[in-house]
PDB file of N, CA and C in Angstrom:
ATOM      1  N   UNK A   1     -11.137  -4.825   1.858  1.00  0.00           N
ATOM      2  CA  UNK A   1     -10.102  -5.678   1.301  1.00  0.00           C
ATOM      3  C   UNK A   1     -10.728  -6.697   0.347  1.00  0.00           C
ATOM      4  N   UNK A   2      -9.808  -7.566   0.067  1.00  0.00           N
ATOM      5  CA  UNK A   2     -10.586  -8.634  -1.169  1.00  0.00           C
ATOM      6  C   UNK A   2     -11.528  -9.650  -0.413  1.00  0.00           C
ATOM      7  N   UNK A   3     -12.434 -10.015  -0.914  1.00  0.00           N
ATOM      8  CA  UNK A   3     -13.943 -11.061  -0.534  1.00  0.00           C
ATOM      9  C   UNK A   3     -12.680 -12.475  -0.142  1.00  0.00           C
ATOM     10  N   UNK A   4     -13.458 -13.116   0.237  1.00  0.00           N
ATOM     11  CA  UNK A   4     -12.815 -14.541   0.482  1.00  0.00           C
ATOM     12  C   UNK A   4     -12.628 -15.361  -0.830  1.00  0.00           C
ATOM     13  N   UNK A   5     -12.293 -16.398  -0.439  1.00  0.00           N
ATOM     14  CA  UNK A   5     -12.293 -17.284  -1.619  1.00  0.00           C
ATOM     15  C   UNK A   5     -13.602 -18.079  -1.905  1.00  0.00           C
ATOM     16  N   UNK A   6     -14.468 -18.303  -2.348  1.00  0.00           N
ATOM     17  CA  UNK A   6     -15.546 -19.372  -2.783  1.00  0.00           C
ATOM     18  C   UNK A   6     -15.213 -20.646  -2.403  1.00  0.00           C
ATOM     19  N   UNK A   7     -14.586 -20.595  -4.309  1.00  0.00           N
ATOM     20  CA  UNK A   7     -14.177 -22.067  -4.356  1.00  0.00           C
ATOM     21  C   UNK A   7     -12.655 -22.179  -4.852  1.00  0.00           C
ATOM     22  N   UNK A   8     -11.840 -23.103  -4.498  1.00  0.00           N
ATOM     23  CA  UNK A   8     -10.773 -23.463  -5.185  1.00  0.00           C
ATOM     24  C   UNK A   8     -11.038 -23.895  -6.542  1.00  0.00           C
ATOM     25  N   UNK A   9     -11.003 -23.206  -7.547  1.00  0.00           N
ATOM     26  CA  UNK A   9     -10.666 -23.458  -8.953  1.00  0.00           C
ATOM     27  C   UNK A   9      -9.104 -23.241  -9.584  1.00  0.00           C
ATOM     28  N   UNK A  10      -8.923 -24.478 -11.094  1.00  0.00           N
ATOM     29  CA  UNK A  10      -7.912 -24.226 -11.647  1.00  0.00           C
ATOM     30  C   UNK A  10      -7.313 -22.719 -11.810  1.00  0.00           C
ATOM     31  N   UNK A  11      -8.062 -21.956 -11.918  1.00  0.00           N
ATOM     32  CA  UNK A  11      -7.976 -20.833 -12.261  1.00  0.00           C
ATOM     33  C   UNK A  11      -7.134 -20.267 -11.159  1.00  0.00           C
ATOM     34  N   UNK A  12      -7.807 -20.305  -9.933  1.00  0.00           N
ATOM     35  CA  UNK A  12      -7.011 -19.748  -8.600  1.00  0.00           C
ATOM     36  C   UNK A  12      -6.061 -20.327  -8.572  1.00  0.00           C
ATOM     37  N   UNK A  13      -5.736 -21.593  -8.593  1.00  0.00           N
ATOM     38  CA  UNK A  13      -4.540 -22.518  -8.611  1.00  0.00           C
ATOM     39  C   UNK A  13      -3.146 -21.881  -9.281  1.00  0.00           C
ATOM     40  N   UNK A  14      -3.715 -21.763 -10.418  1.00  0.00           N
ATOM     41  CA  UNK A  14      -2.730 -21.292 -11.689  1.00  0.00           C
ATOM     42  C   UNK A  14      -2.388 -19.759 -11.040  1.00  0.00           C
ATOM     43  N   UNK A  15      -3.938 -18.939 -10.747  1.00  0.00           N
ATOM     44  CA  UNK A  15      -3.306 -17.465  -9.739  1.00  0.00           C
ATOM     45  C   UNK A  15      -2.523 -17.260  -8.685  1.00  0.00           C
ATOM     46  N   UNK A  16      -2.594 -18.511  -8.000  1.00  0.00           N
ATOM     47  CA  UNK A  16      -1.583 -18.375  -6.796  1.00  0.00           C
ATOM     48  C   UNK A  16      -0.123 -18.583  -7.273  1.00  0.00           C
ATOM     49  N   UNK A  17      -0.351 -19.395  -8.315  1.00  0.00           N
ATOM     50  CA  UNK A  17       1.253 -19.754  -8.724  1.00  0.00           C
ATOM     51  C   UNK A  17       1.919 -19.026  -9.459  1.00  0.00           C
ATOM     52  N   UNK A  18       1.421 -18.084 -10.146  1.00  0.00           N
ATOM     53  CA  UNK A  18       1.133 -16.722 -10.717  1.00  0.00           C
ATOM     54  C   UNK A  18       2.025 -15.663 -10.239  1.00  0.00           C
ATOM     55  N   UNK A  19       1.162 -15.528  -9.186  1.00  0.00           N
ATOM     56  CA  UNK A  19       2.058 -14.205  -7.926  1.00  0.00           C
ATOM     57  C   UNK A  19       3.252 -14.649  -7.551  1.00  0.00           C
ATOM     58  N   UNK A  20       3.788 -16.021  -7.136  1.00  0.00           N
ATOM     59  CA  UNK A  20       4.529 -16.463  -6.897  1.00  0.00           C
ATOM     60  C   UNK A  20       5.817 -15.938  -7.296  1.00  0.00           C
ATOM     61  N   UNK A  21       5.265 -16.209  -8.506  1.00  0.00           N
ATOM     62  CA  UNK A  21       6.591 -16.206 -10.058  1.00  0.00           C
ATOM     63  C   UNK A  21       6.769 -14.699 -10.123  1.00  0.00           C
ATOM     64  N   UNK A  22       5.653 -14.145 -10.323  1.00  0.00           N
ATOM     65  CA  UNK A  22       5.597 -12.524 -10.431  1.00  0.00           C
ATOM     66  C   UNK A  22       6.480 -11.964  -9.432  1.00  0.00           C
ATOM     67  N   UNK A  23       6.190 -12.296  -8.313  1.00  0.00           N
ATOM     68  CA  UNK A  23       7.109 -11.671  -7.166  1.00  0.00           C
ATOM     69  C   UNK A  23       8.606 -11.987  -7.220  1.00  0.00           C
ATOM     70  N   UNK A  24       9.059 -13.159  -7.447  1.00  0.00           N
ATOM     71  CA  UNK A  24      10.185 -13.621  -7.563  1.00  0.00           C
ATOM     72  C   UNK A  24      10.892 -13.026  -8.624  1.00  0.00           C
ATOM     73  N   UNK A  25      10.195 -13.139 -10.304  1.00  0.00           N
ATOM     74  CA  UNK A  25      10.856 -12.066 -11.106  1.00  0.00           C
ATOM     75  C   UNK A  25      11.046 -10.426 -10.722  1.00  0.00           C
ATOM     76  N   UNK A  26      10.545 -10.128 -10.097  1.00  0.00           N
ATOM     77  CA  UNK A  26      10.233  -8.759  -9.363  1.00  0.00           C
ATOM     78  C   UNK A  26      11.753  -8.535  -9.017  1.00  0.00           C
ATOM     79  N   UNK A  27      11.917  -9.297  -7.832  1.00  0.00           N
ATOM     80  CA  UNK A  27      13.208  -9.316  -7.340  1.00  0.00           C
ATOM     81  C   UNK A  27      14.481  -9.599  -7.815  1.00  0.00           C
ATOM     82  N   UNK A  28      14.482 -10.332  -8.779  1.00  0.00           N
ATOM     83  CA  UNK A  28      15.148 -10.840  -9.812  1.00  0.00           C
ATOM     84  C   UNK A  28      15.633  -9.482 -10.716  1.00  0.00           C
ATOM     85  N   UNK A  29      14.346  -8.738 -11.102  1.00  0.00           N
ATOM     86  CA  UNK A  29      14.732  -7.626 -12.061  1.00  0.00           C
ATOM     87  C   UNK A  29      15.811  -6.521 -11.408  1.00  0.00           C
ATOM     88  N   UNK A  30      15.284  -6.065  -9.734  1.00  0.00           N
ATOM     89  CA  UNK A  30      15.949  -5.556  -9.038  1.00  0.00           C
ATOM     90  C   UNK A  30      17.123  -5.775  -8.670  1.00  0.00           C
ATOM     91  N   UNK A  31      17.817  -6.937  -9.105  1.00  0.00           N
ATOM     92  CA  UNK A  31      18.920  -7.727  -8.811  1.00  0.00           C
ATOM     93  C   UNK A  31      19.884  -7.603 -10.087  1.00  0.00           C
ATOM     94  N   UNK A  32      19.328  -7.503 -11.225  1.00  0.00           N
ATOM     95  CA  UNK A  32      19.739  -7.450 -12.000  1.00  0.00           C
ATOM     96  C   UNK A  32      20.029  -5.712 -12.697  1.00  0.00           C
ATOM     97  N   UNK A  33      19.567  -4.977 -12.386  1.00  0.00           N
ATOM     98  CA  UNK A  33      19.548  -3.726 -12.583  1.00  0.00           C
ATOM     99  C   UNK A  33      20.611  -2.936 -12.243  1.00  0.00           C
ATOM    100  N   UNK A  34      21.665  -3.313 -11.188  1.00  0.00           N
ATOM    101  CA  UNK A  34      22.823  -2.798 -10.310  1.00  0.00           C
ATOM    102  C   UNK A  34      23.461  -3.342 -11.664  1.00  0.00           C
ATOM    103  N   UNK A  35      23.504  -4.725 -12.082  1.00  0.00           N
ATOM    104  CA  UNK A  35      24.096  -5.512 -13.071  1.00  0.00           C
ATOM    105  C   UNK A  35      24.470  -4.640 -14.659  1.00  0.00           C
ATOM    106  N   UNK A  36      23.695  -4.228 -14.515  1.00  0.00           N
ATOM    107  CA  UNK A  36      23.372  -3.257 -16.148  1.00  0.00           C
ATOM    108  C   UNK A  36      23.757  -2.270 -16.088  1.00  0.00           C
ATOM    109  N   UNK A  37      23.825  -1.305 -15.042  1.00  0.00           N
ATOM    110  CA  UNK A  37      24.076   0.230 -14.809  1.00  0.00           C
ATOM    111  C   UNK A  37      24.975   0.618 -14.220  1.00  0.00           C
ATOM    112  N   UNK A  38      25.842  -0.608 -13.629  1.00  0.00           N
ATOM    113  CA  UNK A  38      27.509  -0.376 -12.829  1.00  0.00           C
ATOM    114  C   UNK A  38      27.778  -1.197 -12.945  1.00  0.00           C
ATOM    115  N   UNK A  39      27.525  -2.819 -13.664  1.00  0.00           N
ATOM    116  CA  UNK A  39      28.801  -3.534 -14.022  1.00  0.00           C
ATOM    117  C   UNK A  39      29.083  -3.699 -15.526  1.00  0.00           C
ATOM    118  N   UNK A  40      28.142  -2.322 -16.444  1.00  0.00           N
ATOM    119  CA  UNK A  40      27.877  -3.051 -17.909  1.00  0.00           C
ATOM    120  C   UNK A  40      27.442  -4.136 -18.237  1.00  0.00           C
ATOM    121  N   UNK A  41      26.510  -5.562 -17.455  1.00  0.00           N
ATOM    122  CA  UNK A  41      26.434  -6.156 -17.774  1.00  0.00           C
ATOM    123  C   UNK A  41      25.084  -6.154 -18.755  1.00  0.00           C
ATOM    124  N   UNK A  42      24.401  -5.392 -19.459  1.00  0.00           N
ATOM    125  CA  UNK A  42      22.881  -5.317 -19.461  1.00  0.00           C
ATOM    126  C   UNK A  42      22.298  -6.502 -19.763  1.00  0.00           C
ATOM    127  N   UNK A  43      23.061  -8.325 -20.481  1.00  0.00           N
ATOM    128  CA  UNK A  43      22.065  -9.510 -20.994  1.00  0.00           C
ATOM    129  C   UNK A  43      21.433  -9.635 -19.904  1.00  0.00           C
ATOM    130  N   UNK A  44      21.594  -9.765 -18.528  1.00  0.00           N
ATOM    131  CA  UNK A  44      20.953 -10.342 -17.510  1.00  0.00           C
ATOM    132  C   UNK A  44      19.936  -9.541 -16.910  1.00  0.00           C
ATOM    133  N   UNK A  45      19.951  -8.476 -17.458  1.00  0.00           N
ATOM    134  CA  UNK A  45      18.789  -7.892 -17.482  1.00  0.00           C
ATOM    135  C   UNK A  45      17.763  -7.560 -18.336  1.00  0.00           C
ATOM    136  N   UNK A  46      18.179  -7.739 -19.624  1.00  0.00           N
ATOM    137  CA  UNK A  46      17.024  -7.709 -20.599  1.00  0.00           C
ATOM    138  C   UNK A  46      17.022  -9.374 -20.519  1.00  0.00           C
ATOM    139  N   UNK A  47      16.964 -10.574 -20.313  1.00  0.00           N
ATOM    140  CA  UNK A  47      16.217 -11.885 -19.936  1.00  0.00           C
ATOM    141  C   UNK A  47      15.586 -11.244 -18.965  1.00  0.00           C
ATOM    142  N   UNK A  48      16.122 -10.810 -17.968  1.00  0.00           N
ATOM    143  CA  UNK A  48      15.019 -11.071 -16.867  1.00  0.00           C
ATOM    144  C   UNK A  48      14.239 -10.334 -17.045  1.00  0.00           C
ATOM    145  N   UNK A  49      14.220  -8.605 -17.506  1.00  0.00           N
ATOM    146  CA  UNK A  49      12.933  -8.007 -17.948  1.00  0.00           C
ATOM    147  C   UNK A  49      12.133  -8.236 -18.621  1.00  0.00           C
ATOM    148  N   UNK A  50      12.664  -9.501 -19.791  1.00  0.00           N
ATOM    149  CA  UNK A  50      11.086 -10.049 -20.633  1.00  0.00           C
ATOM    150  C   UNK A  50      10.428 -10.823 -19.519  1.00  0.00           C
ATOM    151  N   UNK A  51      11.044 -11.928 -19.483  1.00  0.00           N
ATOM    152  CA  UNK A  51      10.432 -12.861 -18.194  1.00  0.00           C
ATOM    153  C   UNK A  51       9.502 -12.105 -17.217  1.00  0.00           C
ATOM    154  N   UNK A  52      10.067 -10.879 -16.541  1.00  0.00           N
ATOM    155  CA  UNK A  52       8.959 -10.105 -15.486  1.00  0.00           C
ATOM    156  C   UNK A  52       7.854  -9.486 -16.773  1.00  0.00           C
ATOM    157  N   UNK A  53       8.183  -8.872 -17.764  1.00  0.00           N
ATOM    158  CA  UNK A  53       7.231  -8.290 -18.244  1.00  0.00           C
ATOM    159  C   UNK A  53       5.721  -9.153 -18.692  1.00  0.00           C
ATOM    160  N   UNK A  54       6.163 -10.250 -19.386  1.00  0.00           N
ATOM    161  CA  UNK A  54       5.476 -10.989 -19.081  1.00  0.00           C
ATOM    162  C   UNK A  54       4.881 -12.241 -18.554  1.00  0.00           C
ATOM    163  N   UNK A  55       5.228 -12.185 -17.301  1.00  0.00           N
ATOM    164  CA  UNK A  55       4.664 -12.515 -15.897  1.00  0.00           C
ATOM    165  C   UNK A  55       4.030 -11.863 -15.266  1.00  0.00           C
ATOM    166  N   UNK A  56       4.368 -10.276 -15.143  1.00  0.00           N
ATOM    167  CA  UNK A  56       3.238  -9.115 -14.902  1.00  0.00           C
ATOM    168  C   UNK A  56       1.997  -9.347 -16.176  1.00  0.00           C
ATOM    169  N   UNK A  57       2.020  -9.352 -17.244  1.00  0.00           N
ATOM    170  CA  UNK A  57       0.721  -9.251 -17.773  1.00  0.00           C
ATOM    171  C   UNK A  57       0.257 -10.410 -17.968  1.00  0.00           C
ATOM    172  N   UNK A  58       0.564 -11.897 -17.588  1.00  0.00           N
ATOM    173  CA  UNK A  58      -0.061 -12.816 -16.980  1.00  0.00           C
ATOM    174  C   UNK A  58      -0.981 -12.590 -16.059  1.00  0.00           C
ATOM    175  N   UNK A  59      -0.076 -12.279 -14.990  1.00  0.00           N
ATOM    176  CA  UNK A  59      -0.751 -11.525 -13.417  1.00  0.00           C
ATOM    177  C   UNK A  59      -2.235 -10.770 -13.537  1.00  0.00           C
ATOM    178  N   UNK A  60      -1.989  -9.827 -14.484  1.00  0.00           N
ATOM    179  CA  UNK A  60      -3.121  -9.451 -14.584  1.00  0.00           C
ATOM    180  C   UNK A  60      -3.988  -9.779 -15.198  1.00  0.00           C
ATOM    181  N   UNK A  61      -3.894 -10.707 -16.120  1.00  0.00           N
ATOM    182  CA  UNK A  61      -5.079 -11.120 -16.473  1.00  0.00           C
ATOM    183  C   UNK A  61      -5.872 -11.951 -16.124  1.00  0.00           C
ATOM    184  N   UNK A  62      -4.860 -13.089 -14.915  1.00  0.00           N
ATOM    185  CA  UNK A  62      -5.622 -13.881 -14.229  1.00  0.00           C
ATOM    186  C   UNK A  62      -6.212 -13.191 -12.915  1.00  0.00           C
ATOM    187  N   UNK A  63      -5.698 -11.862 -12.644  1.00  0.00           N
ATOM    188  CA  UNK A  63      -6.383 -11.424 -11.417  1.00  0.00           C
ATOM    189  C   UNK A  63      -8.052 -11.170 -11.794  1.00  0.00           C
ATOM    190  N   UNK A  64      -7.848 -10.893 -13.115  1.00  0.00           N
ATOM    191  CA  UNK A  64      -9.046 -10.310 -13.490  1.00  0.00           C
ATOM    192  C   UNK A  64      -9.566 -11.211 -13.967  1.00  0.00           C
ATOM    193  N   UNK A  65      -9.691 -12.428 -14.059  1.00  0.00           N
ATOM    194  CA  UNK A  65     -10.034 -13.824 -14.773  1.00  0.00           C
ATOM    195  C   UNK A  65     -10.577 -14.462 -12.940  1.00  0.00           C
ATOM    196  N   UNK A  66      -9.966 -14.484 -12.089  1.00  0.00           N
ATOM    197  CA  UNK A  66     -10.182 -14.853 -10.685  1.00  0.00           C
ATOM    198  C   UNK A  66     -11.367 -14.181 -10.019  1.00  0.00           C
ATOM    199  N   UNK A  67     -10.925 -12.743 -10.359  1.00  0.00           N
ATOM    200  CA  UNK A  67     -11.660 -11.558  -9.918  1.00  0.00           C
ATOM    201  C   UNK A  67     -13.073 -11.794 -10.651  1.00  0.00           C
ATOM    202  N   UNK A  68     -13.287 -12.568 -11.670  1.00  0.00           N
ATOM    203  CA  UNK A  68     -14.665 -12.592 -12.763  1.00  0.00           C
ATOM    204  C   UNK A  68     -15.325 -13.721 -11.875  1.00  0.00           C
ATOM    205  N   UNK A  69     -14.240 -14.591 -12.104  1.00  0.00           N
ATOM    206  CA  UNK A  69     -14.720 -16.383 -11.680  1.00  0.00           C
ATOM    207  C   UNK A  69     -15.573 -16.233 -10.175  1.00  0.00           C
ATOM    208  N   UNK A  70     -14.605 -15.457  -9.368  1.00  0.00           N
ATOM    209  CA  UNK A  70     -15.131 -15.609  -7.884  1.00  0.00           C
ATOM    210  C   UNK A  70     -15.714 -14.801  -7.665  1.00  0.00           C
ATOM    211  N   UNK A  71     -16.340 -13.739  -8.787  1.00  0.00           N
ATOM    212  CA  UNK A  71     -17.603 -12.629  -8.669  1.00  0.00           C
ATOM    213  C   UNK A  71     -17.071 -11.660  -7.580  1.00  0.00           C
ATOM    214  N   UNK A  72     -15.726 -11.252  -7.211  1.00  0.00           N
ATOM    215  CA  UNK A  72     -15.384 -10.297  -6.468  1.00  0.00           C
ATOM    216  C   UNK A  72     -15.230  -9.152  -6.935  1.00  0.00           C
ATOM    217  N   UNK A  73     -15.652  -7.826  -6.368  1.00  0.00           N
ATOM    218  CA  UNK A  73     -15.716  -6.580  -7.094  1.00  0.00           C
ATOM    219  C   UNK A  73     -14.740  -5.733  -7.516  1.00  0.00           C
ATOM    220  N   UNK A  74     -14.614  -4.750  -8.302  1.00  0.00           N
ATOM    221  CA  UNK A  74     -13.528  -4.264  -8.998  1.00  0.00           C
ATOM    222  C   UNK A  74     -12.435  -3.268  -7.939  1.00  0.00           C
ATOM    223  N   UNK A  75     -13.058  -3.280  -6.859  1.00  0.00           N
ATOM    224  CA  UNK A  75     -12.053  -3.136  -5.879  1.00  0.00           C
ATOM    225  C   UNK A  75     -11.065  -3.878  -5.580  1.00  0.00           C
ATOM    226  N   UNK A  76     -11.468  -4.997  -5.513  1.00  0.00           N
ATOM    227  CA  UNK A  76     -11.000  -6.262  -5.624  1.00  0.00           C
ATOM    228  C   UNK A  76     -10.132  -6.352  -6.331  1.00  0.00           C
ATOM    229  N   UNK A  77     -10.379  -6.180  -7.522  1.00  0.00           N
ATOM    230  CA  UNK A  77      -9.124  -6.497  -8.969  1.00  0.00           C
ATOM    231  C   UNK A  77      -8.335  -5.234  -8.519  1.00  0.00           C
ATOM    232  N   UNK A  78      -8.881  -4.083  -7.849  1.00  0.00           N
ATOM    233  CA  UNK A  78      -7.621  -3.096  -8.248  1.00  0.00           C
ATOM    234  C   UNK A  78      -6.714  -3.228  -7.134  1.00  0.00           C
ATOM    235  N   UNK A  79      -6.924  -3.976  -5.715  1.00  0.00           N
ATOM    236  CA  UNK A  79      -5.925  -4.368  -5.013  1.00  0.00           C
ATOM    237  C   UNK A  79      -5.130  -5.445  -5.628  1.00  0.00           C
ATOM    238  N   UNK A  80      -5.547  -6.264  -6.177  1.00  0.00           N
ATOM    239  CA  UNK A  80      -4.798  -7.565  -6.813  1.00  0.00           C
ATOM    240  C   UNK A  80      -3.554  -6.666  -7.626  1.00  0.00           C
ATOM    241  N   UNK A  81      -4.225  -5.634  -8.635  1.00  0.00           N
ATOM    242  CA  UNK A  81      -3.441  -5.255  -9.662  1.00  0.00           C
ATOM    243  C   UNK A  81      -2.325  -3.912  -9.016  1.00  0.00           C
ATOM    244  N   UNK A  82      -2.823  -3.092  -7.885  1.00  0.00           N
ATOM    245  CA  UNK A  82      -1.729  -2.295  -7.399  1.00  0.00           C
ATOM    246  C   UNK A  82      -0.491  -3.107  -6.190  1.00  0.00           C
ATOM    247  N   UNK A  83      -1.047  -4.774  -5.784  1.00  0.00           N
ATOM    248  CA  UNK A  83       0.095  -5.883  -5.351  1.00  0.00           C
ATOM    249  C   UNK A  83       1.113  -5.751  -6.514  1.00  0.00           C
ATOM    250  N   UNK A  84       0.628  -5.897  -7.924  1.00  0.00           N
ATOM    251  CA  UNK A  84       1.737  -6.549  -8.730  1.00  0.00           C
ATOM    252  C   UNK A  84       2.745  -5.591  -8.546  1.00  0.00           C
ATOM    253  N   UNK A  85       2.691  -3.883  -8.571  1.00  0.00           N
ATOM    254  CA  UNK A  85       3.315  -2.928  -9.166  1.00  0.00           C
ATOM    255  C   UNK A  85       4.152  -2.560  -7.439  1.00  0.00           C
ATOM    256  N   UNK A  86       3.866  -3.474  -6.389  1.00  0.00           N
ATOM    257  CA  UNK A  86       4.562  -3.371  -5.360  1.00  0.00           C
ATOM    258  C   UNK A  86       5.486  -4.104  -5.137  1.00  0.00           C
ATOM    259  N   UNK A  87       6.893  -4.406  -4.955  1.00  0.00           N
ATOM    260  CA  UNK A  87       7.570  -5.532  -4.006  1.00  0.00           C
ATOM    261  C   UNK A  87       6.960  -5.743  -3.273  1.00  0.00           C
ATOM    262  N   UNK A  88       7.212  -7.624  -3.204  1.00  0.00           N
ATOM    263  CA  UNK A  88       6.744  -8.069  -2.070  1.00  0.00           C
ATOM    264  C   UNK A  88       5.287  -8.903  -1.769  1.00  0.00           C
ATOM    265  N   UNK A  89       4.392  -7.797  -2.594  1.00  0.00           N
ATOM    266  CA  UNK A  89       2.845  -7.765  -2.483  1.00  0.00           C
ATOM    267  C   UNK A  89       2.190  -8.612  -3.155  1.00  0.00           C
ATOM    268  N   UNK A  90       2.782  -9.610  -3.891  1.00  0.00           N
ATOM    269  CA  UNK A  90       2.088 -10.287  -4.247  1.00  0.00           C
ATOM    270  C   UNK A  90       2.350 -11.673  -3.850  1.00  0.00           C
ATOM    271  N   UNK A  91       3.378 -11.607  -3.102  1.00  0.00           N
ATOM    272  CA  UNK A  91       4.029 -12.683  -1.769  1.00  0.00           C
ATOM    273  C   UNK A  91       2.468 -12.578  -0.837  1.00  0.00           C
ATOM    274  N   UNK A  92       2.321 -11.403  -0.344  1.00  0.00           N
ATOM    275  CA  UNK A  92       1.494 -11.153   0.821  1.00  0.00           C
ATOM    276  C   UNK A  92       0.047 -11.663   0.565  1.00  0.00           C
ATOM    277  N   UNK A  93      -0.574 -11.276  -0.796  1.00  0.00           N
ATOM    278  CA  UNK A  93      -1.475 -11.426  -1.060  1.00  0.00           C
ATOM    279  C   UNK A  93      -1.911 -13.018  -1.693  1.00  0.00           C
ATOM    280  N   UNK A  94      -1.058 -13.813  -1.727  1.00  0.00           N
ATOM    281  CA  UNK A  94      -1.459 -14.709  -1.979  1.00  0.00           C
ATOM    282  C   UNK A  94      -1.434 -15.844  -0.813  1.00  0.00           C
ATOM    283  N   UNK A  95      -0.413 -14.980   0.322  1.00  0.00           N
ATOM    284  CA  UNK A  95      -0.484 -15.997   0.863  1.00  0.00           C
ATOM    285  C   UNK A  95      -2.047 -15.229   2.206  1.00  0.00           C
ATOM    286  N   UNK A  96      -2.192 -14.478   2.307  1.00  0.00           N
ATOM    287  CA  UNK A  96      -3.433 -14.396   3.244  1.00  0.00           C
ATOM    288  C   UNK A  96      -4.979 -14.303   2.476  1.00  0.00           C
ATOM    289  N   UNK A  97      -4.892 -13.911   1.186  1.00  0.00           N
ATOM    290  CA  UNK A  97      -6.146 -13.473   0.389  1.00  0.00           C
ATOM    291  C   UNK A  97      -6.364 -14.784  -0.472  1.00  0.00           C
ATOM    292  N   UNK A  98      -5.643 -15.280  -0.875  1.00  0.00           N
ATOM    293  CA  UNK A  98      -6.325 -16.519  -2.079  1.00  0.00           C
ATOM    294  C   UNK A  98      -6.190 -17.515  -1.969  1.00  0.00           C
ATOM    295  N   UNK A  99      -5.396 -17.949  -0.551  1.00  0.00           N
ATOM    296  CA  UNK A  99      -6.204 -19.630   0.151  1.00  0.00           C
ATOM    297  C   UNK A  99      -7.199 -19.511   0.780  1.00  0.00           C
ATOM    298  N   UNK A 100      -7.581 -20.573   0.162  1.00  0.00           N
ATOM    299  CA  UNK A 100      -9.324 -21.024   0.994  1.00  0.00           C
ATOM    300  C   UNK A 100      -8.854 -21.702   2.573  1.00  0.00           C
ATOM    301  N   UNK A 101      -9.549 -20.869   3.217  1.00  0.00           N
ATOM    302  CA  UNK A 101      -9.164 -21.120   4.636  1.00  0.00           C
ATOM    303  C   UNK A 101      -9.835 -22.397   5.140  1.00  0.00           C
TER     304      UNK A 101
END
């Protein structure tokens, strides 16, 4: 699984808050998708799909910006990066993997 945390840096800071958002647009998109495809509504879903789209490639670049900083291995980044593409998972992973205990 992913190495521990080192140190608390801005960087992690900004990553935890990161996933946060990521996950929440996640759900958001899923919410909005019923919206577009059986009520005709599609605006509320193209906002929210830019917003997730990029919040996902935020995500990843700070995983891999975290993943550099805290010298954890590319295993590492590829759990960070197959969380984003899950519900949920990046709820999970931030809250047991990237606080410093």
């Amino acid at each position: 699984m992913l190495e521990s945390v080192e140190k608390e840096t801005s960087t992690l800071k900004k990553f935890r808050f990161l996933s946060i958002l990521e996950g929440i647009s996640y759900i958001a998109f899923f919410i909005t998708m019923p919206l577009k495809y059986f009520m005709e509504m599609p605006m509320p879903n193209k906002i929210v799909g830019m917003s997730h789209g990029v919040l996902f490639l935020a995500y990843v670049l700070f995983a891999y910006l975290v993943t550099e900083e805290q010298k954890w291995s590319k295993k590492s980044f590829g759990i960070l990066f197959v969380a984003s593409l899950i519900p949920f998972a990046t709820f999970y992973v931030e809250r047991k993997y990237l606080r410093k205990n």
